[in-house]
PDB file of N, CA and C in Angstrom:
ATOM      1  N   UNK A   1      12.095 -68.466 -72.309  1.00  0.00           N
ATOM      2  CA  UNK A   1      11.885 -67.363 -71.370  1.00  0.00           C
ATOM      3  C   UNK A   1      10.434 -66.880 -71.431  1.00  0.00           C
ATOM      4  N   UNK A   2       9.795 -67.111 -72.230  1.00  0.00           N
ATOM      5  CA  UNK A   2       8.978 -66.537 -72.758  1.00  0.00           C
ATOM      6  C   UNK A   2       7.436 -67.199 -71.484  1.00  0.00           C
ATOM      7  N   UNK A   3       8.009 -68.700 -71.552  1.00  0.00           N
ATOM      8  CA  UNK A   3       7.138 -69.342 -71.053  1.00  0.00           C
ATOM      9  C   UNK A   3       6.911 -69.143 -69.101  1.00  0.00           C
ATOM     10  N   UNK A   4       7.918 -68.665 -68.953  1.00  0.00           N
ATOM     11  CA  UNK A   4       8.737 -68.547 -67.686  1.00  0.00           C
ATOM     12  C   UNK A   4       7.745 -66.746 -67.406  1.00  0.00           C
ATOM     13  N   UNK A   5       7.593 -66.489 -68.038  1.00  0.00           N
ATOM     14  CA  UNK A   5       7.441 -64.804 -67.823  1.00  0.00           C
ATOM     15  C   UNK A   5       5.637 -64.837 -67.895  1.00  0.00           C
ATOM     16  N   UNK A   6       5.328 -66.075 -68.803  1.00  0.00           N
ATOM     17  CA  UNK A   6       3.538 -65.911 -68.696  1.00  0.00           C
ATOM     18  C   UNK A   6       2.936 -66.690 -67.166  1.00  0.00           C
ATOM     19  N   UNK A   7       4.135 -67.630 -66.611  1.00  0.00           N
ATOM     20  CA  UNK A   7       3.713 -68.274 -65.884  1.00  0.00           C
ATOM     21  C   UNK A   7       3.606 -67.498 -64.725  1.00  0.00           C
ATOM     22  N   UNK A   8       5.035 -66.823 -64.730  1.00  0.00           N
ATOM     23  CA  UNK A   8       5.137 -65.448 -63.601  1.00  0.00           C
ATOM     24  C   UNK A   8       3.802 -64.577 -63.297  1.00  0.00           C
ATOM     25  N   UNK A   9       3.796 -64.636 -64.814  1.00  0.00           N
ATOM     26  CA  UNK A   9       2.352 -63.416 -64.638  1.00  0.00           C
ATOM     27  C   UNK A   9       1.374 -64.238 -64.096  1.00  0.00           C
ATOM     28  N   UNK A  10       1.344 -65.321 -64.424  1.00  0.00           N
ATOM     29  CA  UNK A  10      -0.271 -65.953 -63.709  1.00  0.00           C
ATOM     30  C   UNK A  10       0.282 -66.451 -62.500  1.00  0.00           C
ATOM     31  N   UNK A  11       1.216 -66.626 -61.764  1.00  0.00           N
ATOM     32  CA  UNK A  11       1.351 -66.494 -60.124  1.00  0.00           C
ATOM     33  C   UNK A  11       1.184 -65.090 -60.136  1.00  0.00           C
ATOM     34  N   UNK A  12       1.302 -64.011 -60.009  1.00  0.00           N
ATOM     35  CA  UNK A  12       1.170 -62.977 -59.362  1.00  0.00           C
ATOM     36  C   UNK A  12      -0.194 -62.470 -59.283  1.00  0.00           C
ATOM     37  N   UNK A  13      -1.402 -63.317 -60.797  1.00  0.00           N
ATOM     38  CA  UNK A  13      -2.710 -63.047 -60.755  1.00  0.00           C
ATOM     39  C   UNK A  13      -3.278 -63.514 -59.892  1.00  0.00           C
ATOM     40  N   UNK A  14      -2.536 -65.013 -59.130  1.00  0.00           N
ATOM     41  CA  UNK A  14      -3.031 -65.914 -58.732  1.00  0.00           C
ATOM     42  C   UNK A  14      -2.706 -65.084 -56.801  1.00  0.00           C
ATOM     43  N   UNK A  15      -1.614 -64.083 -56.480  1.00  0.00           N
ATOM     44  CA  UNK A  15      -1.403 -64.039 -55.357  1.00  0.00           C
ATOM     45  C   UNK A  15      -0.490 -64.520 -54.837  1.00  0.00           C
ATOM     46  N   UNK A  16       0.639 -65.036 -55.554  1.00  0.00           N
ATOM     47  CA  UNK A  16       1.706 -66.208 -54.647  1.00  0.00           C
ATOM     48  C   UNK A  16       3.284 -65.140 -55.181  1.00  0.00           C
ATOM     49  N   UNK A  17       3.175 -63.992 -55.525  1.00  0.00           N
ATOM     50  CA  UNK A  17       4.309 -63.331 -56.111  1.00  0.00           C
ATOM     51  C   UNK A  17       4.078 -62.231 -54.946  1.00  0.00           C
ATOM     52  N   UNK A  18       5.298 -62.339 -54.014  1.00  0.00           N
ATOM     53  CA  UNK A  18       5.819 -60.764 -53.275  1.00  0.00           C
ATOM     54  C   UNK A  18       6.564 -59.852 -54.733  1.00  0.00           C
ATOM     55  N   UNK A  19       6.049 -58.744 -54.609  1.00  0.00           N
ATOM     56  CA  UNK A  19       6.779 -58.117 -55.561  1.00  0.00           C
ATOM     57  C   UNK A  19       7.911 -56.631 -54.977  1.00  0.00           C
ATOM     58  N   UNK A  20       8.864 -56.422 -55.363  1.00  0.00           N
ATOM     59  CA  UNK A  20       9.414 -55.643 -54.541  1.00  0.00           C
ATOM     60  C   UNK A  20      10.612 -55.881 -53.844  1.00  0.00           C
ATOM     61  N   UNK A  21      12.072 -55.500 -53.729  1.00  0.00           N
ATOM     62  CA  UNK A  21      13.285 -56.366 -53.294  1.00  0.00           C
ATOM     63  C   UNK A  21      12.971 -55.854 -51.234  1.00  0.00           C
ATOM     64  N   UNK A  22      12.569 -55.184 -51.055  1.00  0.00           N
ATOM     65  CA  UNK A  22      12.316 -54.978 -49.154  1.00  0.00           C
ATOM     66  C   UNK A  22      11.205 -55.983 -49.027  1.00  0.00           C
ATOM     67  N   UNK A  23      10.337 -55.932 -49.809  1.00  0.00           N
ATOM     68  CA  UNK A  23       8.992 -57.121 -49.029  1.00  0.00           C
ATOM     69  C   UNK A  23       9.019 -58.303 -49.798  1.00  0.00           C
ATOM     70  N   UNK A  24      10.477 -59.176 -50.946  1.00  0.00           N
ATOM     71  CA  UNK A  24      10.825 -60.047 -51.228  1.00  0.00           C
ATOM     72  C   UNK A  24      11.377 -59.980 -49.758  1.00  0.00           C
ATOM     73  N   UNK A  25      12.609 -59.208 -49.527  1.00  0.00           N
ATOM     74  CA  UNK A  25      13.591 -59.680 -48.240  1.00  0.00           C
ATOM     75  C   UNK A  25      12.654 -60.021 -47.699  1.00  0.00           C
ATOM     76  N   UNK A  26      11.708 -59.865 -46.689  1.00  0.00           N
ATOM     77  CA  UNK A  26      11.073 -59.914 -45.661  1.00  0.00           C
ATOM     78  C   UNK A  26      10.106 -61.340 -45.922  1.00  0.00           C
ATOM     79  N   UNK A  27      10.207 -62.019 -46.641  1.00  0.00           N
ATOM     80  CA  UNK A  27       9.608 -62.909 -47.331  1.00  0.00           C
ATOM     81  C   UNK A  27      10.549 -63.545 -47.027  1.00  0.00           C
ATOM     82  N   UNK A  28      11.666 -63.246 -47.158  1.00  0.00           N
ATOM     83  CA  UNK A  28      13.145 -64.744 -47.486  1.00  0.00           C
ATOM     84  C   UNK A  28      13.283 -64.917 -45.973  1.00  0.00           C
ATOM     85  N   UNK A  29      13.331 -63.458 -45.558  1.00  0.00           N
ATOM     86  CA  UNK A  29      13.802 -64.019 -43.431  1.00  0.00           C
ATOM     87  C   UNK A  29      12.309 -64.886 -42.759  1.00  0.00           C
ATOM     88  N   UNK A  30      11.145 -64.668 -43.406  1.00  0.00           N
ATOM     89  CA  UNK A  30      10.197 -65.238 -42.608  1.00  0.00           C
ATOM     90  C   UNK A  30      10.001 -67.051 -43.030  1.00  0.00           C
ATOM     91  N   UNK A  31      11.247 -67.234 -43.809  1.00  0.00           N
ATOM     92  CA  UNK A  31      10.737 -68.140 -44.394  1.00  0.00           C
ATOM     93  C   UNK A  31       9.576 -68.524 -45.537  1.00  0.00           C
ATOM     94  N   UNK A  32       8.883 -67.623 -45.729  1.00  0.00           N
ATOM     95  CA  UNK A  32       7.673 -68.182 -46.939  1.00  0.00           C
ATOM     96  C   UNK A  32       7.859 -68.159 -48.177  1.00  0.00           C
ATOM     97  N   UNK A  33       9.440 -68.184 -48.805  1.00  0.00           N
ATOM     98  CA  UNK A  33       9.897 -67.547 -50.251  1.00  0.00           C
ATOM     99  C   UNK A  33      10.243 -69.049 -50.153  1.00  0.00           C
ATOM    100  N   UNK A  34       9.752 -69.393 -51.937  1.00  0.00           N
ATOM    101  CA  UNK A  34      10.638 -70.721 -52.187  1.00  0.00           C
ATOM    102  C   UNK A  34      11.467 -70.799 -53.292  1.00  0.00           C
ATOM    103  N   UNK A  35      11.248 -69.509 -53.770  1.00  0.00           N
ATOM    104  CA  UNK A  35      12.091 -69.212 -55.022  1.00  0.00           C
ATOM    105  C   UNK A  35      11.891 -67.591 -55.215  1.00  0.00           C
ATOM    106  N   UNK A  36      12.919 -67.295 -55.480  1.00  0.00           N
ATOM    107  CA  UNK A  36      13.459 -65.599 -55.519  1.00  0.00           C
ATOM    108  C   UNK A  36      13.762 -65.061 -56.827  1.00  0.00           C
ATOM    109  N   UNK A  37      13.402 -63.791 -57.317  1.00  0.00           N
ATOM    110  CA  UNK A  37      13.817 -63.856 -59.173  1.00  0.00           C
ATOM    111  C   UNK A  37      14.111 -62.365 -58.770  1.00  0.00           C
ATOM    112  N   UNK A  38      15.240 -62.088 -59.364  1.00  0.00           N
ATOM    113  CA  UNK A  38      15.991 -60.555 -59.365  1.00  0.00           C
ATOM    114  C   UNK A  38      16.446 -60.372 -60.503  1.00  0.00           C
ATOM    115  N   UNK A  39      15.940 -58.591 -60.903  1.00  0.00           N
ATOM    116  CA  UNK A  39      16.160 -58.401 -62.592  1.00  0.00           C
ATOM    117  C   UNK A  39      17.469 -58.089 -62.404  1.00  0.00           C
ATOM    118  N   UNK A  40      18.101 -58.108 -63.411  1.00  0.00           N
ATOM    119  CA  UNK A  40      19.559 -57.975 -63.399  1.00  0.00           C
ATOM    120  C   UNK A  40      20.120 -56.872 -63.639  1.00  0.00           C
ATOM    121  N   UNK A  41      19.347 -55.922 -63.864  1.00  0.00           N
ATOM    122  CA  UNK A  41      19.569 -54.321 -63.270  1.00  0.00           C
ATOM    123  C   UNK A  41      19.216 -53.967 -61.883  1.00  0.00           C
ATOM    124  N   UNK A  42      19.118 -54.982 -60.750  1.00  0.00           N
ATOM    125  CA  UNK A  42      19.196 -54.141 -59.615  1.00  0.00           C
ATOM    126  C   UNK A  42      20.422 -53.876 -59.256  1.00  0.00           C
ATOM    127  N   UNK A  43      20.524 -52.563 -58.272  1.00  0.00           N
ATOM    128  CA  UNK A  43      21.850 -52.324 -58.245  1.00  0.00           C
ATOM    129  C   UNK A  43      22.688 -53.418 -57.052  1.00  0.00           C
ATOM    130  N   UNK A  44      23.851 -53.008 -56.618  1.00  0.00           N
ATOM    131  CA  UNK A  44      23.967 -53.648 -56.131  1.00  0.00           C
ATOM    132  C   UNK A  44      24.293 -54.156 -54.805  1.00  0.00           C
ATOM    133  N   UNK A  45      23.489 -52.778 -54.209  1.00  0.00           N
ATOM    134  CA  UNK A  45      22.944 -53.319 -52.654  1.00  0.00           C
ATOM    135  C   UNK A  45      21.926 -54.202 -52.618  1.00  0.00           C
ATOM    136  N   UNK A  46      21.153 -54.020 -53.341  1.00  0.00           N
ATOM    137  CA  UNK A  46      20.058 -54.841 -53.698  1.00  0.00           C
ATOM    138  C   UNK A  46      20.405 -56.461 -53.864  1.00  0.00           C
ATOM    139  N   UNK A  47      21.187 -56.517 -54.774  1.00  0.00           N
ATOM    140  CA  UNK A  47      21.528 -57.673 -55.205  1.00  0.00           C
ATOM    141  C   UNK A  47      22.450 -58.647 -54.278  1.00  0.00           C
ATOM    142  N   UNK A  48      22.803 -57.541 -53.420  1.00  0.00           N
ATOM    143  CA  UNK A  48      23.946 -58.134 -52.094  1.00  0.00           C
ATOM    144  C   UNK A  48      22.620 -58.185 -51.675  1.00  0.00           C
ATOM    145  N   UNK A  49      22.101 -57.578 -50.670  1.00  0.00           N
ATOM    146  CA  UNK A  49      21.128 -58.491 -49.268  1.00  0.00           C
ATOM    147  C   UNK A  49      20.051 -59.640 -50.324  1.00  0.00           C
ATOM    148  N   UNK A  50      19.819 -59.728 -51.703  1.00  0.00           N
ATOM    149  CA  UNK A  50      18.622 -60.621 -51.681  1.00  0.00           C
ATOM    150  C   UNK A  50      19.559 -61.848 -51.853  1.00  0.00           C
ATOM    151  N   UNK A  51      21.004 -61.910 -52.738  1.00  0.00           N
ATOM    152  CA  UNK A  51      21.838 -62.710 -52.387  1.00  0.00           C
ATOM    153  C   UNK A  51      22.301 -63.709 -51.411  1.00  0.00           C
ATOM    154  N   UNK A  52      22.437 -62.573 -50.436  1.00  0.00           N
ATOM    155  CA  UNK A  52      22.992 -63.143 -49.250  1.00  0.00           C
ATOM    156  C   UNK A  52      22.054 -63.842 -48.385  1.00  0.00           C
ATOM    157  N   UNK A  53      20.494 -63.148 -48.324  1.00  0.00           N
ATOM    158  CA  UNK A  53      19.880 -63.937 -47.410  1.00  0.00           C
ATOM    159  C   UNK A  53      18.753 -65.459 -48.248  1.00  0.00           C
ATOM    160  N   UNK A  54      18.726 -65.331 -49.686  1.00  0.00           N
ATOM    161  CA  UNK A  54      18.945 -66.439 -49.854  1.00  0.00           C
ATOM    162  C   UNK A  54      19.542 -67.612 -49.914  1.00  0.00           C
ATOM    163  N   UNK A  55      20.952 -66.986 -49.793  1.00  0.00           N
ATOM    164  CA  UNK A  55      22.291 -68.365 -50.137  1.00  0.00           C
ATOM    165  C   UNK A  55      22.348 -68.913 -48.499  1.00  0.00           C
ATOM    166  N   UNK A  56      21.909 -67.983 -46.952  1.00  0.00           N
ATOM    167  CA  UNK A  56      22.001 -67.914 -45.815  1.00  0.00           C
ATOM    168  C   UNK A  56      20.750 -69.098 -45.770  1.00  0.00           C
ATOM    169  N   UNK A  57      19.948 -69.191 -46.232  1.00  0.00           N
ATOM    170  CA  UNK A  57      18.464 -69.425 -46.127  1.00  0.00           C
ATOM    171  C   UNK A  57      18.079 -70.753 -47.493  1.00  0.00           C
ATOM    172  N   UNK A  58      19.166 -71.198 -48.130  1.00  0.00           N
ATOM    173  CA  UNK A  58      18.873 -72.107 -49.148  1.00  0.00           C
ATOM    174  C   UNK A  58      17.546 -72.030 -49.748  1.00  0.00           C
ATOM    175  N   UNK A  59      17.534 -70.619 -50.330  1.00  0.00           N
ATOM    176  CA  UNK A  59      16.287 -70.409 -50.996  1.00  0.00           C
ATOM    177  C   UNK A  59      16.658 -70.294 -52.853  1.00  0.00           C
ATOM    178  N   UNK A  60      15.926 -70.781 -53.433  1.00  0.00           N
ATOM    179  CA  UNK A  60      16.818 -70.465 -55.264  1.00  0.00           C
ATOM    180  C   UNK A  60      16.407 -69.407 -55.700  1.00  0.00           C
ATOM    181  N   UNK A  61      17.502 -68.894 -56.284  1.00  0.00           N
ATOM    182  CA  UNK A  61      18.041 -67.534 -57.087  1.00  0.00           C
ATOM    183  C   UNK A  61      18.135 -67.740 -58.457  1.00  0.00           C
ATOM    184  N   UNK A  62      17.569 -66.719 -59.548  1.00  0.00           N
ATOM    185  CA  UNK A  62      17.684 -66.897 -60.906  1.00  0.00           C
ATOM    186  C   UNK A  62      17.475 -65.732 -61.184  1.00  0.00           C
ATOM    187  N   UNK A  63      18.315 -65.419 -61.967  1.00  0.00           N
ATOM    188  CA  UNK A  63      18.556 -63.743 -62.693  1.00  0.00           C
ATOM    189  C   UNK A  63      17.398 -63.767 -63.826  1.00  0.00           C
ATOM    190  N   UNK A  64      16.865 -62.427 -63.464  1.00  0.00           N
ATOM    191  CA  UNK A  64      15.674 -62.476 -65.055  1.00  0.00           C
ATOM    192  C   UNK A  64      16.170 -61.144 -65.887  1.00  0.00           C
ATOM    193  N   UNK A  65      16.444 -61.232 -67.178  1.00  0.00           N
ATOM    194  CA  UNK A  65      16.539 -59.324 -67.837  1.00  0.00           C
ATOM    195  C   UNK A  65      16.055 -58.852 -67.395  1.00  0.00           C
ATOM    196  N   UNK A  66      16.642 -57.772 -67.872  1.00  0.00           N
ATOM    197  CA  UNK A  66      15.633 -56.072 -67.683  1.00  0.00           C
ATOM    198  C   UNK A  66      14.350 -55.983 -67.446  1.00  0.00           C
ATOM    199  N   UNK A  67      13.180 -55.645 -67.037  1.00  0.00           N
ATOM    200  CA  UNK A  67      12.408 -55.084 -67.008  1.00  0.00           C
ATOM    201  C   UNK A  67      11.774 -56.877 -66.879  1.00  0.00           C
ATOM    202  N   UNK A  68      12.335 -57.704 -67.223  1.00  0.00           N
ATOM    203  CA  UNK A  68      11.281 -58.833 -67.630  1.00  0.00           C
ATOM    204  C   UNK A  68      10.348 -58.978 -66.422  1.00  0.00           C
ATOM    205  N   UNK A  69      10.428 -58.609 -64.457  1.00  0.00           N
ATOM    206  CA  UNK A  69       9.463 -58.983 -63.819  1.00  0.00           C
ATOM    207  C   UNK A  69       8.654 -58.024 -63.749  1.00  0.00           C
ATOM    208  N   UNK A  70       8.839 -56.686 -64.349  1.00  0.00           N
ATOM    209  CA  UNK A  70       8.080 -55.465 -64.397  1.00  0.00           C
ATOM    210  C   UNK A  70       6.628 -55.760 -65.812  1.00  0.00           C
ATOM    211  N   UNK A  71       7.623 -56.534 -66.579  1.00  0.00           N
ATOM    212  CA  UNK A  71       6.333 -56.190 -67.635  1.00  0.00           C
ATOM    213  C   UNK A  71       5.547 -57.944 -67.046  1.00  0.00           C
ATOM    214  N   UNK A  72       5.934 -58.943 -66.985  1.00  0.00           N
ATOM    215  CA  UNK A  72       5.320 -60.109 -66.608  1.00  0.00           C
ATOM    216  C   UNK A  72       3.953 -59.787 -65.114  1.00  0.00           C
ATOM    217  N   UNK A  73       4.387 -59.014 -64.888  1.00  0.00           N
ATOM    218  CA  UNK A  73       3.366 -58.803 -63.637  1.00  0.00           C
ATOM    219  C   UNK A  73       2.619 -57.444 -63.373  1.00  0.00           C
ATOM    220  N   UNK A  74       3.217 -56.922 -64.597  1.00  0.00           N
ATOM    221  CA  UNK A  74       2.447 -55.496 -64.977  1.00  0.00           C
ATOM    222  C   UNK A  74       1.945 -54.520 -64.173  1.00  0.00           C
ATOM    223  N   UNK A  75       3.338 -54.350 -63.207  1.00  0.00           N
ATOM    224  CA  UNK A  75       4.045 -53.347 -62.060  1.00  0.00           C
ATOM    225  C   UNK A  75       5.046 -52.594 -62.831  1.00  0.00           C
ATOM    226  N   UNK A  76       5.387 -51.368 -62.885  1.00  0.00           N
ATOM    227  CA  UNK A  76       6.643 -50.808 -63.034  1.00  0.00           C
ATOM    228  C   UNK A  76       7.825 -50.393 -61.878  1.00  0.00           C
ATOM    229  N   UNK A  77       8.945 -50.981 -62.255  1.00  0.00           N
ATOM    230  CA  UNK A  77      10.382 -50.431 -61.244  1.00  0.00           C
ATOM    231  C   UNK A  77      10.411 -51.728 -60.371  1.00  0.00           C
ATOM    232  N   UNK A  78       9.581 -53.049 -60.636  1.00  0.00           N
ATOM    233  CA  UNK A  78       9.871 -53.939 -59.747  1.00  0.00           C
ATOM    234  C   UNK A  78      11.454 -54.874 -60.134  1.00  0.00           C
ATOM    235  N   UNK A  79      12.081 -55.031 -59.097  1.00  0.00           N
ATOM    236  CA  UNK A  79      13.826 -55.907 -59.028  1.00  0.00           C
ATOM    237  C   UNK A  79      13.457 -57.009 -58.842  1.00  0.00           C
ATOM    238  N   UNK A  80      12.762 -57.323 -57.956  1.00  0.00           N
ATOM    239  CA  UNK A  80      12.791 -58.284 -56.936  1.00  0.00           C
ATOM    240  C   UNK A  80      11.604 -59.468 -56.944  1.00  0.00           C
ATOM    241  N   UNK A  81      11.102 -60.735 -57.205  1.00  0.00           N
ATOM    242  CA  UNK A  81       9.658 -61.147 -56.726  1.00  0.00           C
ATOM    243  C   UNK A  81      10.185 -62.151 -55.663  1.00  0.00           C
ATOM    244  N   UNK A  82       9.158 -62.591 -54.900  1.00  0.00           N
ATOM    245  CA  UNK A  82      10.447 -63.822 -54.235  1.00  0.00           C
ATOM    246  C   UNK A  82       8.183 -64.675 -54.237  1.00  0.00           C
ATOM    247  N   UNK A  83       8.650 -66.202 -54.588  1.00  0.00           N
ATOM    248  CA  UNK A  83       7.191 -66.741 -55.045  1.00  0.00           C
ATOM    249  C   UNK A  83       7.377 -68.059 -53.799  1.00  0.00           C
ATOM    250  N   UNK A  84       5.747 -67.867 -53.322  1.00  0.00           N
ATOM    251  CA  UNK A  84       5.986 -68.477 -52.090  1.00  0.00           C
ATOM    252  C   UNK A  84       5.449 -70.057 -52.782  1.00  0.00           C
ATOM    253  N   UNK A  85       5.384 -70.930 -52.257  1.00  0.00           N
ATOM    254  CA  UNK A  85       5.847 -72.663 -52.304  1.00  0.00           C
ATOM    255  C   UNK A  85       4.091 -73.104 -52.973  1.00  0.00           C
ATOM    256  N   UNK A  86       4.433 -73.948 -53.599  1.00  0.00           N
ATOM    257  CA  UNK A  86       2.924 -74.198 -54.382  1.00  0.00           C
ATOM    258  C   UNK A  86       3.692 -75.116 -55.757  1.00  0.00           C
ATOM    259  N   UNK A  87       2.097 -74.880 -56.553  1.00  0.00           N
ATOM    260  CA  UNK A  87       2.299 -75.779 -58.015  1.00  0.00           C
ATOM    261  C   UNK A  87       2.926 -74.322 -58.843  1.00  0.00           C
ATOM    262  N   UNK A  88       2.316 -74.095 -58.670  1.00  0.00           N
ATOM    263  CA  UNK A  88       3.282 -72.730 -59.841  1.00  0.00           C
ATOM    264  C   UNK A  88       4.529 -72.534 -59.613  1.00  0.00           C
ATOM    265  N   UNK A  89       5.270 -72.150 -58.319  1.00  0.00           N
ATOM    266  CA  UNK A  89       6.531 -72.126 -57.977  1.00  0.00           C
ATOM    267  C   UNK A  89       7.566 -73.758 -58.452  1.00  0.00           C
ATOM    268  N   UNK A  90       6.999 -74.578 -58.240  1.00  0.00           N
ATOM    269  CA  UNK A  90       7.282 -75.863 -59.153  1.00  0.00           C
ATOM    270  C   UNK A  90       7.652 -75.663 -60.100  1.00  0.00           C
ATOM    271  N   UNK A  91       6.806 -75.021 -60.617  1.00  0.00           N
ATOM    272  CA  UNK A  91       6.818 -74.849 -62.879  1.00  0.00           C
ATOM    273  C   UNK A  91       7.701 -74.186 -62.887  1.00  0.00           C
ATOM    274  N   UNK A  92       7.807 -73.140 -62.329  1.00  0.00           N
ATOM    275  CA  UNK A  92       8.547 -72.070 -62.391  1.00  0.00           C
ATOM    276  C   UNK A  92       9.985 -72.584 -62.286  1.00  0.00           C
ATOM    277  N   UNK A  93      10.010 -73.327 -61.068  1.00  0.00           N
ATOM    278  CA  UNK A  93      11.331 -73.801 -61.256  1.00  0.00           C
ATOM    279  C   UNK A  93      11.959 -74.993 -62.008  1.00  0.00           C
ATOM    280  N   UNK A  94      11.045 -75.881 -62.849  1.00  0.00           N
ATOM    281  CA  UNK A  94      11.126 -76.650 -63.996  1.00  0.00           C
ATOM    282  C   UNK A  94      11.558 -75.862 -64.916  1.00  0.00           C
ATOM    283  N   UNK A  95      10.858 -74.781 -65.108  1.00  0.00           N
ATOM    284  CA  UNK A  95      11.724 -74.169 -66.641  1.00  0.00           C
ATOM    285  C   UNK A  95      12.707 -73.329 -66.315  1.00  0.00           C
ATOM    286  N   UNK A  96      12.408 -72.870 -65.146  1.00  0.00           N
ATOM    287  CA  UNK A  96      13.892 -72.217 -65.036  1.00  0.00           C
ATOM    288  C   UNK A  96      15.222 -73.055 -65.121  1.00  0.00           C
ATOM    289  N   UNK A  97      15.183 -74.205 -64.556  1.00  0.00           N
ATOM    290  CA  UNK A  97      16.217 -74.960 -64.813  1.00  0.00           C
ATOM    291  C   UNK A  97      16.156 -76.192 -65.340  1.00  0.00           C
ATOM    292  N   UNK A  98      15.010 -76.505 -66.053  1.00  0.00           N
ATOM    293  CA  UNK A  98      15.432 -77.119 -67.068  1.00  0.00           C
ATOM    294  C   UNK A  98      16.373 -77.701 -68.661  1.00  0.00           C
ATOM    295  N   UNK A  99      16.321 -78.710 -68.577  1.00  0.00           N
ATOM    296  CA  UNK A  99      17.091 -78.570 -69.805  1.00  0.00           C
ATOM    297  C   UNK A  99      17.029 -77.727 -71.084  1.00  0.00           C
ATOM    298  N   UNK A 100      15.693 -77.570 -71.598  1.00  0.00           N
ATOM    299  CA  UNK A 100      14.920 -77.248 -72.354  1.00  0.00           C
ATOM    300  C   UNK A 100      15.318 -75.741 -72.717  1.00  0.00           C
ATOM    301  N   UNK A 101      15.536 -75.339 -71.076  1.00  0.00           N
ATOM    302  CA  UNK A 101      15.975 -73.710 -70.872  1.00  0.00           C
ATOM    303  C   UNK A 101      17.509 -73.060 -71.560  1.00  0.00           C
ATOM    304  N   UNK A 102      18.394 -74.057 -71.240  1.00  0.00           N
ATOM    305  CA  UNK A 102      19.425 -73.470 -71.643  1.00  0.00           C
ATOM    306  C   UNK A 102      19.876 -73.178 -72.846  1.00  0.00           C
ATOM    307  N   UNK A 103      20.455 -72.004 -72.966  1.00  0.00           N
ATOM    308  CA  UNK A 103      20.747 -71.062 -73.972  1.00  0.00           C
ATOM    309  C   UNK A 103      19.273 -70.868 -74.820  1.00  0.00           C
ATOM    310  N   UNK A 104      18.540 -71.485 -74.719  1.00  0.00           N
ATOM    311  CA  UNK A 104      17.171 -70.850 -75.266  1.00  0.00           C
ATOM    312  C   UNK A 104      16.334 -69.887 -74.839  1.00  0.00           C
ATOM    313  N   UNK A 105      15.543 -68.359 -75.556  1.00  0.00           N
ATOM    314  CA  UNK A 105      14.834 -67.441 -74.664  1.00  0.00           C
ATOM    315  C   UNK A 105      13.132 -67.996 -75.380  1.00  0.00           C
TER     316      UNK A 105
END
């Protein structure tokens, strides 16, 4: 997880991280989201529309802890990032679902 959360941070240095679950949504309907990350304390209206219009929109979804996209991108109160299509969004989604990943933080 660990690796997953520095990489986060350097897309969002880099510019390719919407941060925020209204201007993630608005990201997922325009098409430019290629991967979506929601902390797992949003509530759960939140978690219904970023849900729904990714699963509508075959965009990937991955739950991050608490606070983890707040402190990785060093925003407070952020739920939501949705990371638009590139080499980082790649990585991102290598370790997110990699083998390597499971049950390991």
């Amino acid at each position: 997880m660990k690796n997953v959360l520095g990489l986060l941070g350097l897309s969002c240095r880099a510019g390719q991280v919407i941060l925020g679950a209204e201007m993630a949504l608005k990201e997922i309907k325009a098409g430019h989201a290629a991967l979506v990350l929601l902390d797992e304390s949003a509530s759960e209206g939140t978690r219904k529309k970023i849900t729904d219009a990714c699963a509508y929109r075959h965009v990937p979804l991955h739950m991050l802890p608490t606070d983890a996209i707040s402190q990785a991108c060093g925003k407070d109160g952020r739920m939501a990032a949705a990371i638009r299509p590139g080499k980082l969004c790649q990585q991102l989604l290598l370790l997110l679902t990699g083998p390597e990943n499971n049950g390991q933080s």
